[in-house]
N, C-alpha and C. Protein backbone atom coordinates (compact mmCIF):
# COMPACT_ATOMS: atom_id res chain seq x y z
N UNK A 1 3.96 -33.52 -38.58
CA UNK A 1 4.41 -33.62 -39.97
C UNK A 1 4.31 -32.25 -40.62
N UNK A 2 5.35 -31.72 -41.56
CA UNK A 2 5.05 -30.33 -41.86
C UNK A 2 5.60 -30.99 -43.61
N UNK A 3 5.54 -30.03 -44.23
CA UNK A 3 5.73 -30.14 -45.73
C UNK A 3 7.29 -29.58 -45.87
N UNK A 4 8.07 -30.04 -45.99
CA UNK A 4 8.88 -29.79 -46.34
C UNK A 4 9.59 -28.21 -47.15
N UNK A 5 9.24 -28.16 -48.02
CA UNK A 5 8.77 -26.81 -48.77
C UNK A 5 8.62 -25.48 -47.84
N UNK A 6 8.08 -25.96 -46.49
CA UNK A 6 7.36 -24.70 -45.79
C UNK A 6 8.15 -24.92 -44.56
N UNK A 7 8.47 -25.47 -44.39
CA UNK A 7 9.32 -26.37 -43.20
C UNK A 7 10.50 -24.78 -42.81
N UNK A 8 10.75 -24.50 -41.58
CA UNK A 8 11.22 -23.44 -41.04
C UNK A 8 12.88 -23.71 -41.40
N UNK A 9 13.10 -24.87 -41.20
CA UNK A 9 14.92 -25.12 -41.15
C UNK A 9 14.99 -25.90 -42.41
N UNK A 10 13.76 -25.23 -43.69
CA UNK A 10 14.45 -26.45 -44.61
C UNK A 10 15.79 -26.38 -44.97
N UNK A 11 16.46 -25.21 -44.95
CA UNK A 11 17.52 -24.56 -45.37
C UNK A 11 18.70 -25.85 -44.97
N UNK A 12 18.50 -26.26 -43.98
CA UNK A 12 19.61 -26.93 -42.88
C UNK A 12 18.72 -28.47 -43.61
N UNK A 13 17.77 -28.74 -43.68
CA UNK A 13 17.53 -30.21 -43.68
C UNK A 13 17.67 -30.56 -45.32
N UNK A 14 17.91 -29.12 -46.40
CA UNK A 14 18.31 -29.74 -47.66
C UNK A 14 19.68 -29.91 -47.33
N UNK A 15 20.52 -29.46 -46.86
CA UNK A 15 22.32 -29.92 -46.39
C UNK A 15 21.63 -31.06 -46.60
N UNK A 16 21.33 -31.52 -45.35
CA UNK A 16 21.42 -32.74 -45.02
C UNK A 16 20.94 -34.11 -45.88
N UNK A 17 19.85 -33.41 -46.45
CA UNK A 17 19.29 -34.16 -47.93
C UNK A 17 20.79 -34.68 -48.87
N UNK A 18 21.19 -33.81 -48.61
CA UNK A 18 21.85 -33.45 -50.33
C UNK A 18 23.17 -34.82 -49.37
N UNK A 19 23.50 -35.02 -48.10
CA UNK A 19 24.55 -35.62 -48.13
C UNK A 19 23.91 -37.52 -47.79
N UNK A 20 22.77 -37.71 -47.98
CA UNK A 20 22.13 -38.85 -48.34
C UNK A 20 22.42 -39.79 -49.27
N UNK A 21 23.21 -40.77 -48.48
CA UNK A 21 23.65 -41.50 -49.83
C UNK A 21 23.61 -42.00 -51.51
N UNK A 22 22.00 -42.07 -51.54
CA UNK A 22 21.02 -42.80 -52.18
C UNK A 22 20.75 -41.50 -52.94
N UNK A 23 20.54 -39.99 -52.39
CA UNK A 23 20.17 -39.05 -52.89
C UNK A 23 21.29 -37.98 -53.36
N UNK A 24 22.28 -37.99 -53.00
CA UNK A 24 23.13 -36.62 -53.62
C UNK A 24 23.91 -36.89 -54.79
N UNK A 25 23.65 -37.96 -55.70
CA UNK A 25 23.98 -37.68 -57.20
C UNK A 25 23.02 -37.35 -57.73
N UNK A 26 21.94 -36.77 -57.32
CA UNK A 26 20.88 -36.15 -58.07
C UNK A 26 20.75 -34.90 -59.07
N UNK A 27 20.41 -34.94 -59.76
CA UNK A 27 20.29 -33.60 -60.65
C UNK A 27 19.50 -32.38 -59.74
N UNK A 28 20.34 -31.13 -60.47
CA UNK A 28 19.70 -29.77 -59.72
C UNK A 28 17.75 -30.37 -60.12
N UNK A 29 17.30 -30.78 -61.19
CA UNK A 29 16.03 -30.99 -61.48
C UNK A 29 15.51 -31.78 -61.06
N UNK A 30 15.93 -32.70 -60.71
CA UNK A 30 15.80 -34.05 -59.98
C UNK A 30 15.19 -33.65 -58.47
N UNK A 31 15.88 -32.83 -57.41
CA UNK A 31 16.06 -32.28 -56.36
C UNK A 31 14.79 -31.54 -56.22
N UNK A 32 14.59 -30.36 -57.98
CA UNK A 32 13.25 -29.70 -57.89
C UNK A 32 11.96 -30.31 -57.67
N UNK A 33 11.93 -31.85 -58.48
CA UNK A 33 10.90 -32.40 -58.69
C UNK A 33 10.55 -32.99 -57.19
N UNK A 34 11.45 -33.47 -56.51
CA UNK A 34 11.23 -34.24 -55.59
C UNK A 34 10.87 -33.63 -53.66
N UNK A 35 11.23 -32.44 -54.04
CA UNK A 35 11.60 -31.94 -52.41
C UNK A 35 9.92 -31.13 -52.42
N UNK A 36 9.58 -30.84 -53.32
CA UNK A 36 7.92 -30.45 -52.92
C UNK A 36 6.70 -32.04 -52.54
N UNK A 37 7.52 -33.37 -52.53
CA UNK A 37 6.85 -34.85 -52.36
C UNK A 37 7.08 -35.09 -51.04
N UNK A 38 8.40 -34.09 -50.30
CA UNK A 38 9.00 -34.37 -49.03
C UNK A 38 7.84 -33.97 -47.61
N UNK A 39 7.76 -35.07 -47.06
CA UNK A 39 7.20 -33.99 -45.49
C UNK A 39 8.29 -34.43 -44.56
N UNK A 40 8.41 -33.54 -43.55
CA UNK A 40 9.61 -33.87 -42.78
C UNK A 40 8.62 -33.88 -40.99
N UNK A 41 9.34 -35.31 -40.84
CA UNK A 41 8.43 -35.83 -39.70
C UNK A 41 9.52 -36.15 -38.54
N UNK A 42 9.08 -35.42 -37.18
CA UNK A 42 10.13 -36.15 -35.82
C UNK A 42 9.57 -37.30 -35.09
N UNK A 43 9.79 -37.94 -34.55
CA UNK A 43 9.72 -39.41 -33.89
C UNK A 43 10.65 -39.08 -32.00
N UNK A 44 9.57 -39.79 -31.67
CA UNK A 44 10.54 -40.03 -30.11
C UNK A 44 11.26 -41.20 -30.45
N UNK A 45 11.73 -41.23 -29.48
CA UNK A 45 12.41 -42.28 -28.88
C UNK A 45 11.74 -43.66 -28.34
N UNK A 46 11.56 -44.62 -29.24
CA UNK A 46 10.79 -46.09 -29.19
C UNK A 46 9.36 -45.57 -30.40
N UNK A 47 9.07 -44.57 -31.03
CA UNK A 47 7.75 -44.06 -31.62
C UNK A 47 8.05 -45.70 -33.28
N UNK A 48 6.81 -46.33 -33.66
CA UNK A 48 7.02 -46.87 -34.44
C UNK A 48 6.62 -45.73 -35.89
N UNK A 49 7.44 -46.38 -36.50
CA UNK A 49 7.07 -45.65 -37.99
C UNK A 49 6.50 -46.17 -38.82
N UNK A 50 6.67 -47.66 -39.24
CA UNK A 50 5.91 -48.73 -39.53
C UNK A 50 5.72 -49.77 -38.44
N UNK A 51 4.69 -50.15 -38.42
CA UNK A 51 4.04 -51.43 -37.92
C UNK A 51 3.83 -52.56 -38.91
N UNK A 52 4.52 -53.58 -38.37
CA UNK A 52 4.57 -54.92 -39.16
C UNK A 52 3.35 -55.48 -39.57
N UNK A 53 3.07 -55.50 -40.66
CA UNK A 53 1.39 -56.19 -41.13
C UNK A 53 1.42 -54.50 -42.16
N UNK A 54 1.34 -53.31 -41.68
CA UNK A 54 1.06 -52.15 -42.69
C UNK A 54 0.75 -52.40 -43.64
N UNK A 55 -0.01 -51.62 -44.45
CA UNK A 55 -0.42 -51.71 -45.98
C UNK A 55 0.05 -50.10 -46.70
N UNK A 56 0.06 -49.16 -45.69
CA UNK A 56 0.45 -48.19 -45.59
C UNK A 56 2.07 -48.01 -46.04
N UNK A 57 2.24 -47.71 -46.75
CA UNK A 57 3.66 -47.53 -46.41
C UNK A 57 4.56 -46.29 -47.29
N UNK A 58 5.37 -45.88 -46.87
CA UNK A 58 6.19 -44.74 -47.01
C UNK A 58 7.95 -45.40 -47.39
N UNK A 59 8.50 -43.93 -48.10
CA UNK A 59 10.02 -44.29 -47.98
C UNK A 59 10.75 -42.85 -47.11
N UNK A 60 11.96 -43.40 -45.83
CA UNK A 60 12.03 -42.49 -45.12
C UNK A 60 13.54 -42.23 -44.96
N UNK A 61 14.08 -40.86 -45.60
CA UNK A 61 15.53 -40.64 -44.96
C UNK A 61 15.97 -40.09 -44.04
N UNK A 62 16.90 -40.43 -43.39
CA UNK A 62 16.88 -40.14 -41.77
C UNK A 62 17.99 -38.99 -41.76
N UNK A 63 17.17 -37.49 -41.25
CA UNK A 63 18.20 -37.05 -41.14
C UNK A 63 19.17 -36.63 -39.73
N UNK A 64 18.15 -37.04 -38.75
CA UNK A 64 18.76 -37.19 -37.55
C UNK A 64 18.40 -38.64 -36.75
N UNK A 65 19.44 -38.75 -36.04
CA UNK A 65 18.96 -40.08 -35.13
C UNK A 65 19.15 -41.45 -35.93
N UNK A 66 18.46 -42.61 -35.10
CA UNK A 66 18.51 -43.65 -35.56
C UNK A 66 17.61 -44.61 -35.75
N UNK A 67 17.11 -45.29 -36.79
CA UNK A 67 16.09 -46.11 -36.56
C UNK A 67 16.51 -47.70 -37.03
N UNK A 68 15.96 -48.68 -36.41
CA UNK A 68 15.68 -50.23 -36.08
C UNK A 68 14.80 -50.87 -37.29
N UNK A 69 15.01 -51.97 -37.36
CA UNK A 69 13.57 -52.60 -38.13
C UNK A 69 13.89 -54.01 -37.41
N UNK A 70 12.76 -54.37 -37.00
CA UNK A 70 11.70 -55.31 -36.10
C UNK A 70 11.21 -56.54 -36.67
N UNK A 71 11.36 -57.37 -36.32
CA UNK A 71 10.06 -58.72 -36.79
C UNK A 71 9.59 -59.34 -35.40
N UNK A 72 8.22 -59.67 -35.38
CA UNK A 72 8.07 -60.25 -34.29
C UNK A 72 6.76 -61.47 -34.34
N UNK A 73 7.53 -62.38 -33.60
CA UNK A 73 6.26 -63.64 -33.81
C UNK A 73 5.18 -63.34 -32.95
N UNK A 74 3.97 -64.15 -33.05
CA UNK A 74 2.84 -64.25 -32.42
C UNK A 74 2.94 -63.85 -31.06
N UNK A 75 4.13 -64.40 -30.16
CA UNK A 75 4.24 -64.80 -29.26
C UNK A 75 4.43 -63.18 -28.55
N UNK A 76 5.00 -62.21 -29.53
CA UNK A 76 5.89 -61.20 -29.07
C UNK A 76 7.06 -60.73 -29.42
N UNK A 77 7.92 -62.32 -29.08
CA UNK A 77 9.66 -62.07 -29.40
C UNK A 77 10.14 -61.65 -30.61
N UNK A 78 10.44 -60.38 -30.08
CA UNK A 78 11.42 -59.67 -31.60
C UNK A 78 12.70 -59.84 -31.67
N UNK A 79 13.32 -59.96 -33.21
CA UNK A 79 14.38 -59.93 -33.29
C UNK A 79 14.82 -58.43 -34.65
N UNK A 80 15.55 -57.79 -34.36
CA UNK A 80 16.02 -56.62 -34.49
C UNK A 80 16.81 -57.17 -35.38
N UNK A 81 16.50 -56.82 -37.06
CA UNK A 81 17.30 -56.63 -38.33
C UNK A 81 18.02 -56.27 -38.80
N UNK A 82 18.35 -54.90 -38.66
CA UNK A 82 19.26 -53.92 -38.86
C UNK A 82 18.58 -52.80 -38.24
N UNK A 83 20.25 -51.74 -37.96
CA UNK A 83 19.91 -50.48 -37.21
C UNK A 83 19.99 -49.54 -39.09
N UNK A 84 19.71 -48.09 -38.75
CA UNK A 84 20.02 -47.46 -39.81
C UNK A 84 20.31 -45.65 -39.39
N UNK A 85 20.89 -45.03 -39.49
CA UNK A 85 21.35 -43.91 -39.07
C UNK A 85 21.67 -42.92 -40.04
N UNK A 86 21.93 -41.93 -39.75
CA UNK A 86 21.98 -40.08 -40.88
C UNK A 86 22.64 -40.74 -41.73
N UNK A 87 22.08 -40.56 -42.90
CA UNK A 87 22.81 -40.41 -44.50
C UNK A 87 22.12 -41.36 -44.91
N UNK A 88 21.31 -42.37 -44.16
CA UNK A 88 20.99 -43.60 -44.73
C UNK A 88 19.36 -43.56 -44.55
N UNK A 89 18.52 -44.61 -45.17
CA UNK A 89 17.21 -44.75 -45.84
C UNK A 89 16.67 -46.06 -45.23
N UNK A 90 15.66 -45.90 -45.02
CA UNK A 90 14.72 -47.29 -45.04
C UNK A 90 13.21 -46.98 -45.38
N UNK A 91 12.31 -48.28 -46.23
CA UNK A 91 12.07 -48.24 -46.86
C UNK A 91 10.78 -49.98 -46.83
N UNK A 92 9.61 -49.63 -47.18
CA UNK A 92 8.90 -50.97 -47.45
C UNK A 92 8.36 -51.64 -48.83
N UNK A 93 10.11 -50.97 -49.91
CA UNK A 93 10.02 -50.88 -51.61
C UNK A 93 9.38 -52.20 -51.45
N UNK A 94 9.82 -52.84 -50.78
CA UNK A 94 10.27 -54.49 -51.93
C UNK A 94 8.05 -55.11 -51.17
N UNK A 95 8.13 -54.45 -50.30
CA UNK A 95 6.49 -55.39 -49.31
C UNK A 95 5.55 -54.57 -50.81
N UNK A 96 5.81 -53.37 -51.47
CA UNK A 96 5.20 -52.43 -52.23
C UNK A 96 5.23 -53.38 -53.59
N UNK A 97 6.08 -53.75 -53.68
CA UNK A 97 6.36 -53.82 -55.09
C UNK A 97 5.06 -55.50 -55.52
N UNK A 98 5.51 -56.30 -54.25
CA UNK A 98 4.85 -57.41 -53.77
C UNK A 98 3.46 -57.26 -53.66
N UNK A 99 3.10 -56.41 -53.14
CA UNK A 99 1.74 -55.99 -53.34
C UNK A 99 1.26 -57.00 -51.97
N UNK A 100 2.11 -57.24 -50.77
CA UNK A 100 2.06 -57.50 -49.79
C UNK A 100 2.29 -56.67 -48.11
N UNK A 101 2.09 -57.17 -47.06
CA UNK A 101 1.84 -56.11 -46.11
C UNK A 101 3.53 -55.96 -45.66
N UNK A 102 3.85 -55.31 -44.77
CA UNK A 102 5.03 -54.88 -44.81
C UNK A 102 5.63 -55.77 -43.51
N UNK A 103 6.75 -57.09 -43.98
CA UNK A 103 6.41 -57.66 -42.79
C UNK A 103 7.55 -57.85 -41.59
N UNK A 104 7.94 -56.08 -41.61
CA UNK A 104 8.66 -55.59 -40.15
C UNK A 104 8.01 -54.47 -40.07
N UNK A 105 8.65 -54.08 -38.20
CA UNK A 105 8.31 -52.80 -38.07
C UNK A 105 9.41 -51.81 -38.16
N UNK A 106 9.56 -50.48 -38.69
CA UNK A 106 10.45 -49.86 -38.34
C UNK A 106 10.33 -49.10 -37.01
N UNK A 107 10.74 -48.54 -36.44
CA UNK A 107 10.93 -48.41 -34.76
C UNK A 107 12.06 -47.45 -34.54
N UNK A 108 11.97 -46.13 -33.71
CA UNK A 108 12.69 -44.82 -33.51
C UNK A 108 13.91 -45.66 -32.44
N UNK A 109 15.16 -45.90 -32.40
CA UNK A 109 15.78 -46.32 -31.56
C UNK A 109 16.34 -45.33 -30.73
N UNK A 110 16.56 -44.11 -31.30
CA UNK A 110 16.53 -42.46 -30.62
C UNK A 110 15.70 -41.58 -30.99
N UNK A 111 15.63 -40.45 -30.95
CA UNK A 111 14.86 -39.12 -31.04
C UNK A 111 15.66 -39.49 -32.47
N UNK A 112 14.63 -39.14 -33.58
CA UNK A 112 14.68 -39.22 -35.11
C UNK A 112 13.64 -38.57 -35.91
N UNK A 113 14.49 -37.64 -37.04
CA UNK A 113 13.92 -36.72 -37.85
C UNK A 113 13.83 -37.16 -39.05
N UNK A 114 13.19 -37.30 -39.59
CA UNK A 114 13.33 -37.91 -41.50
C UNK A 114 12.55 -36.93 -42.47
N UNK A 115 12.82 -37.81 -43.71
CA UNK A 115 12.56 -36.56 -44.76
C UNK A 115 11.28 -37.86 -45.68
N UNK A 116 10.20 -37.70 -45.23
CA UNK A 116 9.31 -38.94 -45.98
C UNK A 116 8.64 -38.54 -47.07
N UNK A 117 8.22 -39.57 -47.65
CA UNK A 117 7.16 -39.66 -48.73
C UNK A 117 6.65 -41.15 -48.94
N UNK A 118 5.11 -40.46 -49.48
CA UNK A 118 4.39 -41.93 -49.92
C UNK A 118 5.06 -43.10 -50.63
N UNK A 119 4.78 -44.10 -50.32
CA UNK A 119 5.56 -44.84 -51.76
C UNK A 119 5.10 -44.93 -52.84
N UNK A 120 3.71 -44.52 -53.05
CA UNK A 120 3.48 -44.55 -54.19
C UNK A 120 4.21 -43.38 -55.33
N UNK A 121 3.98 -42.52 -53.96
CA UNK A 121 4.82 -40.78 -54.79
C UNK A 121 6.53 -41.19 -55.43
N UNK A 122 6.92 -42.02 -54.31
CA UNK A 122 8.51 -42.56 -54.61
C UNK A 122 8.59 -43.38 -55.58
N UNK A 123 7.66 -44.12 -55.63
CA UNK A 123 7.14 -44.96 -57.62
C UNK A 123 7.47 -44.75 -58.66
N UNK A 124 6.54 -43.19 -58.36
CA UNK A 124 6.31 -42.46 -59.38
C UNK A 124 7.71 -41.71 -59.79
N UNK A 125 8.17 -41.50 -58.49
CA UNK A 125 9.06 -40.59 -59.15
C UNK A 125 10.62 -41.42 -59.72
N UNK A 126 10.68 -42.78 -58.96
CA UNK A 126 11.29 -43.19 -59.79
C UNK A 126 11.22 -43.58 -61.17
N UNK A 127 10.08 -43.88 -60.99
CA UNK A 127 9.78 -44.55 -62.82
C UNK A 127 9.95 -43.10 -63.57
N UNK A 128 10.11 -42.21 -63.31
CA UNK A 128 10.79 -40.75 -64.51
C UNK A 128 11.87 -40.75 -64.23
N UNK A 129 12.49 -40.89 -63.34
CA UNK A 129 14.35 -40.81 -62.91
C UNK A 129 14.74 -42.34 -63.13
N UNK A 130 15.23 -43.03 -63.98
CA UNK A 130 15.55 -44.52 -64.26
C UNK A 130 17.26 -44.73 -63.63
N UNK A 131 18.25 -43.57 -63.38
CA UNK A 131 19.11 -43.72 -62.96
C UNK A 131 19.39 -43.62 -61.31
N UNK A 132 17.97 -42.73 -60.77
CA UNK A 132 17.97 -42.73 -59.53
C UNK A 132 17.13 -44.38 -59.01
N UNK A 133 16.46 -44.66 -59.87
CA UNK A 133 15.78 -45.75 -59.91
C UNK A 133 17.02 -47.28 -59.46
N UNK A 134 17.61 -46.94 -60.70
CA UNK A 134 18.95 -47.78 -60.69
C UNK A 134 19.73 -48.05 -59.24
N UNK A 135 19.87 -46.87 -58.59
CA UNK A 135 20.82 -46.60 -57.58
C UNK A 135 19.81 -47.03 -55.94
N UNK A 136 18.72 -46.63 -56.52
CA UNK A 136 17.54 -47.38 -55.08
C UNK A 136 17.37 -48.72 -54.93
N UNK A 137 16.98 -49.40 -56.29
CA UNK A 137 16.87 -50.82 -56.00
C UNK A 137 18.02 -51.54 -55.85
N UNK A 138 19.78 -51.07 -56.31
CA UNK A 138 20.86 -51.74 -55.78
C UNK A 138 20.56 -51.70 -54.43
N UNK A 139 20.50 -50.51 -53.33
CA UNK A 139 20.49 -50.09 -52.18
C UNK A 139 19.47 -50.96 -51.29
N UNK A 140 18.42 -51.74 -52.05
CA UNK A 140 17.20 -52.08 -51.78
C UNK A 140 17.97 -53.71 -51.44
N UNK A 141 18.49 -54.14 -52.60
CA UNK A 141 19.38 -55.31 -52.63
C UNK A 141 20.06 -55.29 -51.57
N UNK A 142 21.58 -54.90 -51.22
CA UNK A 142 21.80 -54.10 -50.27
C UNK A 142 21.42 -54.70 -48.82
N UNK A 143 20.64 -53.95 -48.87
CA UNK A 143 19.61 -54.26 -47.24
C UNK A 143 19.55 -55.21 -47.17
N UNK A 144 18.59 -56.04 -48.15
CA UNK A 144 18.63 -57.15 -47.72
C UNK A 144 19.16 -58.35 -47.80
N UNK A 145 20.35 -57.84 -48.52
CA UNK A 145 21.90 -59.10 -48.26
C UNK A 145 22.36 -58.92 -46.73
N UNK A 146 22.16 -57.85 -46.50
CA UNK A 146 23.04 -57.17 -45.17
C UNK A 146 22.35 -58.12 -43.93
N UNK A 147 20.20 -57.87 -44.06
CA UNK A 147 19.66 -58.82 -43.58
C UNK A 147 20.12 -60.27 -43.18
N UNK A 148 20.32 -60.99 -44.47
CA UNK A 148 20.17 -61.87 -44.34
C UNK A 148 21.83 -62.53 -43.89
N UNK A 149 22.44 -61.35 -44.40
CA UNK A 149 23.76 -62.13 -43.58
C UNK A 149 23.57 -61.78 -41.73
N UNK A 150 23.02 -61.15 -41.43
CA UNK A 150 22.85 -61.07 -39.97
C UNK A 150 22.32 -62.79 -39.67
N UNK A 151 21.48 -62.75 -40.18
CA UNK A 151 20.60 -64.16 -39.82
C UNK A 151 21.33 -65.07 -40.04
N UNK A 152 22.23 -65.37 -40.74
CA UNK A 152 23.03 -66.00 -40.71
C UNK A 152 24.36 -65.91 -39.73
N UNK A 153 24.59 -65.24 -39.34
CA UNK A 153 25.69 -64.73 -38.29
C UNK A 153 25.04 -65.23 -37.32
N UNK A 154 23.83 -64.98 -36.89
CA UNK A 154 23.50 -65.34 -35.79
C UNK A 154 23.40 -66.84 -35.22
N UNK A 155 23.34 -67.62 -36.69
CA UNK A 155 23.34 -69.59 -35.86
C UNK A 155 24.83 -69.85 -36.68
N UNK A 156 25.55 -69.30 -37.01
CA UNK A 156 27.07 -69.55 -37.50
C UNK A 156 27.81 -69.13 -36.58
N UNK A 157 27.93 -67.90 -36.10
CA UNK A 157 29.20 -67.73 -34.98
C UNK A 157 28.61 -67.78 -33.71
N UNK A 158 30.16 -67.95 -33.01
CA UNK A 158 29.68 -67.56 -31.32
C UNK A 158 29.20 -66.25 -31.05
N UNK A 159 29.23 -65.84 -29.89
CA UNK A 159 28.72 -64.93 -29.35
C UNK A 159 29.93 -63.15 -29.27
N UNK A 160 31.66 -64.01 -29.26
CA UNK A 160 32.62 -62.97 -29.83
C UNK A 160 32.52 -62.52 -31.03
N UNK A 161 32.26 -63.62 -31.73
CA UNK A 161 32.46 -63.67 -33.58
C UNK A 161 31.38 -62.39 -34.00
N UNK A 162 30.03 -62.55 -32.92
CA UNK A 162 29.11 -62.03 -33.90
C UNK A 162 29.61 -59.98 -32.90
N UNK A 163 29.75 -59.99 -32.17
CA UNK A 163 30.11 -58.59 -31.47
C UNK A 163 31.70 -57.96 -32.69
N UNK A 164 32.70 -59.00 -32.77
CA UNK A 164 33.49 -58.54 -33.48
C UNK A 164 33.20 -58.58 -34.83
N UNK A 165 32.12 -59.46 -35.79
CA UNK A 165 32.03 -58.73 -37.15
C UNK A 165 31.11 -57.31 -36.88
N UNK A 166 30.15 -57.12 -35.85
CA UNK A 166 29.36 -56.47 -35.76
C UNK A 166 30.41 -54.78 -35.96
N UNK A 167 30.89 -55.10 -34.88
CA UNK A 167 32.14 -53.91 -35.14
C UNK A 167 32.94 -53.56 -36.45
N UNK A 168 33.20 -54.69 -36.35
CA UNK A 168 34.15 -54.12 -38.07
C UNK A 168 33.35 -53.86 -39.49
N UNK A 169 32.09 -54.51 -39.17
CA UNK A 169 31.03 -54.01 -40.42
C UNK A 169 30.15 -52.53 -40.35
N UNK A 170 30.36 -52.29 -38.98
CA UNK A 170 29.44 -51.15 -38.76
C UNK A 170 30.60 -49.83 -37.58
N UNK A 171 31.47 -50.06 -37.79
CA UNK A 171 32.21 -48.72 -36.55
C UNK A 171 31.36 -47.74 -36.37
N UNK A 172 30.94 -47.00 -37.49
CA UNK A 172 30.06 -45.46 -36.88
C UNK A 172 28.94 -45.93 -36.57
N UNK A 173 28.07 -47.69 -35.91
CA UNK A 173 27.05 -47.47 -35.33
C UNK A 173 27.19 -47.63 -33.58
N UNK A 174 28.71 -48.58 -33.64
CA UNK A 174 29.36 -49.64 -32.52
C UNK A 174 29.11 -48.52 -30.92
N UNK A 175 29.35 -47.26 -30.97
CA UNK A 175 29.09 -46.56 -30.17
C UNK A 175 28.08 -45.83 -29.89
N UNK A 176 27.14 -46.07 -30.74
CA UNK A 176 26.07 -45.05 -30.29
C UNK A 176 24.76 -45.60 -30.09
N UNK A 177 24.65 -47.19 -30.18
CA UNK A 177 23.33 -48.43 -29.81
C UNK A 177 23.05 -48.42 -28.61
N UNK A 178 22.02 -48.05 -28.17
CA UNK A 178 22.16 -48.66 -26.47
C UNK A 178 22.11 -50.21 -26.49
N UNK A 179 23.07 -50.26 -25.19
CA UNK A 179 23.77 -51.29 -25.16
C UNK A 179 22.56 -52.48 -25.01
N UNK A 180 21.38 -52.42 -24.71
CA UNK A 180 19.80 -53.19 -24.51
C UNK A 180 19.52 -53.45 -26.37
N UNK A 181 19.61 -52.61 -27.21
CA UNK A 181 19.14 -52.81 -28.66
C UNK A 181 20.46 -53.57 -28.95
N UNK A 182 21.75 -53.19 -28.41
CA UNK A 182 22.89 -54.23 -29.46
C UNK A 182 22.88 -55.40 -28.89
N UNK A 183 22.86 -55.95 -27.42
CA UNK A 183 22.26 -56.69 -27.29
C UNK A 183 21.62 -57.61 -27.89
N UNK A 184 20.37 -57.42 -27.76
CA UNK A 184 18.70 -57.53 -28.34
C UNK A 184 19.31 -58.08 -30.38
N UNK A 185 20.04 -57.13 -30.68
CA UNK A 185 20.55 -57.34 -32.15
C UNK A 185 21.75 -58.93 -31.99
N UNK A 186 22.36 -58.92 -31.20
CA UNK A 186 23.60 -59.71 -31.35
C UNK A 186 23.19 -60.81 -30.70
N UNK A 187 21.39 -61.07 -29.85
CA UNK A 187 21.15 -62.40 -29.64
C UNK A 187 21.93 -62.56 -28.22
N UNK A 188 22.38 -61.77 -27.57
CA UNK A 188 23.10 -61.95 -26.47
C UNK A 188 22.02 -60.87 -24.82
N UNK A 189 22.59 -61.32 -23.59
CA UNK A 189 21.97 -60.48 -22.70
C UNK A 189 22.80 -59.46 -22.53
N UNK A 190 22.40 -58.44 -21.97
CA UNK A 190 22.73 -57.01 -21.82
C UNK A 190 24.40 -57.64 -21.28
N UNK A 191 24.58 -58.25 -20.03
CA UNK A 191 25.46 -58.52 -19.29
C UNK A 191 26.93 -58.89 -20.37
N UNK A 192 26.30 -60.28 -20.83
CA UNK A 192 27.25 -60.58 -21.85
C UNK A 192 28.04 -59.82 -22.79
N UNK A 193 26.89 -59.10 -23.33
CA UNK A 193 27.57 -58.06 -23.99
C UNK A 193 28.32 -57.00 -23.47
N UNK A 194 28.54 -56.63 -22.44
CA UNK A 194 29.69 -56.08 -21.01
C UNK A 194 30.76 -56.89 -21.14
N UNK A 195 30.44 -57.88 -20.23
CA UNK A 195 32.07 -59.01 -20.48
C UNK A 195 32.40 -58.94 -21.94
N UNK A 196 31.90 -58.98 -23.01
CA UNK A 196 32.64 -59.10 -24.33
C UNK A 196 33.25 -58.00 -25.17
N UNK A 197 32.46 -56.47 -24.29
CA UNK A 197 33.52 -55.27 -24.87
C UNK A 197 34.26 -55.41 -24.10
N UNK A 198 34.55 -56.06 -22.84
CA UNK A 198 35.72 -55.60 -21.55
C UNK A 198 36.60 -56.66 -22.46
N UNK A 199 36.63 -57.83 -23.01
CA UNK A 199 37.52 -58.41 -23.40
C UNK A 199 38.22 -57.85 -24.42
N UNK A 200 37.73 -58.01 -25.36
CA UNK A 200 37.94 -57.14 -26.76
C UNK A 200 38.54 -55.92 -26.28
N UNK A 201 38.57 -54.79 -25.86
CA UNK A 201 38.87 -54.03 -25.12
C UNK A 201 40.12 -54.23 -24.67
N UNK A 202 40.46 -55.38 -24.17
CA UNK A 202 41.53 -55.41 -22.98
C UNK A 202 42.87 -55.91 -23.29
């Protein structure tokens, strides 16, 4: 973890800040206040970032790579929520706000770089920015419509239905999931999901 501020390539990772969905209508002051709150942290590949149950928790923008969020029963069996990738955010606002534990994990699905902060620091700094405030908790909403329409996709369609909305709701993720996590996401085995791009495909 390094501080942002001191960080060798911040030069290259404010670009990348600045083209963050959630973050580049920000004010030049806005930007000042906030990028000395930043530490910028790398992740392997499978590294968790949150662990489900946490009390701990952070808000994280991704500026490289891709990350997952997780739920998993007693037993083990996870089912995979949404993926999230460069330009985009995830976040344990709503477990924070609840004053409850955080109850997924987030999870490195590739080599992934982000730009974090406490949540309490992200609190804070929303409650002085009320328009950036505005634009987080839509985003917060968001997620978890996106959530819950997955869960629903999953005992409503077949097994084409859910590979072809998967595609047309997400194109810039459709190629770059290993094919074990889209899988794992679409409720299907590795295999299946083979025969069903070869169809679609063909």
């Amino acid at each position: 973890m390094a501080s942002f501020v001191t960080h060798p390539q911040r030069n290259t990772i404010r670009l990348q800040l600045r083209q963050n969905l959630l973050l580049r209508d920000m004010t030049p002051v806005q930007w000042d206040e906030l990028e000395p709150l930043l530490a910028v942290v790398d992740y392997r590949k499978g590294d968790l970032l949150v662990r489900q149950g946490d009390s701990e928790m952070e808000q994280f923008f991704i500026l490289d790579g891709m990350l997952k969020r997780v739920v998993s029963n007693s037993e083990g069996r996870e089912m995979i929520l949404r993926f999230a990738a460069e330009m985009e955010m995830d976040t344990s606002y709503a477990a924070w706000c609840l004053r409850t534990p955080t109850p997924y994990s987030i999870v490195a699905v590739t080599k992934v770089r982000t730009a974090m902060l406490g949540m309490a620091h992200w609190a804070e700094f929303l409650e002085r920015h009320t328009d950036v405030k505005s634009r987080f908790q839509y985003e917060v909403m968001k997620l978890m419509s996106e959530v819950m329409a997955h869960t629903i996709t999953l005992h409503l369609l077949d097994a084409p239905g859910r590979l072809s909305r998967f595609q047309r709701k997400h194109p810039e993720l459709a190629g770059r999931i290993p094919k074990k996590e889209l899988a794992a996401y679409l409720n299907l085995t590795p295999e299946t999901l083979s025969r069903l791009k070869q169809k679609l495909a063909s």
